[in-house]
Protein backbone atom coordinates (compact mmCIF):
# COMPACT_ATOMS: atom_id res chain seq x y z
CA UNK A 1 -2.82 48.47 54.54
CA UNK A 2 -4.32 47.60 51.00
CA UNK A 3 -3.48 50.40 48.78
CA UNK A 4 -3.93 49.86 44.98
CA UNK A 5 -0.81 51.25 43.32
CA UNK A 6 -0.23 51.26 39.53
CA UNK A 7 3.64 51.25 38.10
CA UNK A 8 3.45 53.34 35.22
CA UNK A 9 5.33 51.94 32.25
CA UNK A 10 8.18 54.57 31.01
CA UNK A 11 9.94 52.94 27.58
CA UNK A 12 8.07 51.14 25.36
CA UNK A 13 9.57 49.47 22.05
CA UNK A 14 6.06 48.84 20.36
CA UNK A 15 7.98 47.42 17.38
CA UNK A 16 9.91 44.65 20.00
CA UNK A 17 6.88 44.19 21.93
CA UNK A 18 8.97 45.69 25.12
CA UNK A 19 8.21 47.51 27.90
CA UNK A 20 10.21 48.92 30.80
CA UNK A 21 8.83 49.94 34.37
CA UNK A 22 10.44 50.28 37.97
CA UNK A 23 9.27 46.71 39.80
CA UNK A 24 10.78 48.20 43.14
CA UNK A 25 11.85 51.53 44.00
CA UNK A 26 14.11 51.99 47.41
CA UNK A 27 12.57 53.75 50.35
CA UNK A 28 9.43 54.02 48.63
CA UNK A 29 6.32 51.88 50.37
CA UNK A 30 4.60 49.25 48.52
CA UNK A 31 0.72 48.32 49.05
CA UNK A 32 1.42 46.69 52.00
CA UNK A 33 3.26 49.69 53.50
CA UNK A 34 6.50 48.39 53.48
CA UNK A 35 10.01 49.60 51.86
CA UNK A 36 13.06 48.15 50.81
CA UNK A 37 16.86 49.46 50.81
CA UNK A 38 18.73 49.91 47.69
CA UNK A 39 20.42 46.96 49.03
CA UNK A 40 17.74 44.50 49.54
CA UNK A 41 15.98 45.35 46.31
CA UNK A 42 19.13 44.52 44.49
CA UNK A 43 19.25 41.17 46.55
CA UNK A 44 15.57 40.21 45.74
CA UNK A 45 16.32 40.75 41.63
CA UNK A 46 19.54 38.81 41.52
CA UNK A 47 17.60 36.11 43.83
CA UNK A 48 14.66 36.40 40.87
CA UNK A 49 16.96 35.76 38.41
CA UNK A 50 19.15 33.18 39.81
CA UNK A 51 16.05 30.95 40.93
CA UNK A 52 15.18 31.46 37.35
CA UNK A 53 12.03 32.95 38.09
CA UNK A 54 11.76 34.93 34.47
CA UNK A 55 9.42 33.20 32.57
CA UNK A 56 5.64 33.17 33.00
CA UNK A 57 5.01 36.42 34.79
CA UNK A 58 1.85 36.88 35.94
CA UNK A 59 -0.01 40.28 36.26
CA UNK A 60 -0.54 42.21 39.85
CA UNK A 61 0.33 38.88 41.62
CA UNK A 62 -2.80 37.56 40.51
CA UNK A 63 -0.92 34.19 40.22
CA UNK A 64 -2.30 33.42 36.43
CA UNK A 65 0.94 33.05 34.93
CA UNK A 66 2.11 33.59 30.98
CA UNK A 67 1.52 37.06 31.26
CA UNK A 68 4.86 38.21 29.98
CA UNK A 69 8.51 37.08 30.22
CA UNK A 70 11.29 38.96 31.56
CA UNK A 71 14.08 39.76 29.07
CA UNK A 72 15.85 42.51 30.59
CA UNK A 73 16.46 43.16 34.18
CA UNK A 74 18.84 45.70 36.01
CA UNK A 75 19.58 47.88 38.80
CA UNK A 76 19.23 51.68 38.08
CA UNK A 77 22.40 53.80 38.67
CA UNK A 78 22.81 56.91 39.35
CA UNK A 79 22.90 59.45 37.02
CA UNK A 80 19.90 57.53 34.63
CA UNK A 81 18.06 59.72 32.79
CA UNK A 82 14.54 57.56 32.68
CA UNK A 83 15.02 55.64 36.33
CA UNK A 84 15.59 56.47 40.34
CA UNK A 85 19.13 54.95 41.49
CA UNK A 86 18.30 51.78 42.81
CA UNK A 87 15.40 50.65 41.75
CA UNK A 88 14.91 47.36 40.18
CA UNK A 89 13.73 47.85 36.60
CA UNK A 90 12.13 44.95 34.08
């Protein structure tokens, strides 16, 4: 199932060159048709992180990396005003 999906950017410090969208949102399905649990999304971003995996980002897994670097990465909780509960934002 090849389904082009764009993840809309929702914060954006222009003056810090920073942007914020939702990487992975639980029980929602990717382009391949798959989901994740709340629980296995927050698995895969600490694993992202802890392999170090931050710098040289590339852009729609097009494998050309130095497209950005990760500087802030967390799970949504409940109750946040811009994110669903869950999802892993960057």
């Amino acid at each position: 199932m090849d389904v082009e999906r764009t993840v809309p950017i929702v914060k954006v410090d222009a003056e810090k060159r920073i942007v914020l969208g939702v990487v992975y949102e639980p029980d929602v399905r990717d382009t391949d048709g798959n989901f994740m649990t709340a629980e296995e999304i927050e698995k895969m971003a600490y694993g992202f992180l802890e392999n170090m995996r931050n710098a040289n980002i590339d852009r729609n897994h097009d494998d050309k990396p130095n497209y950005g670097v990760v500087v802030e990465s967390f799970i949504a909780r409940k109750g946040d005003p811009d994110f669903p509960p869950g999802a892993w934002v960057l």
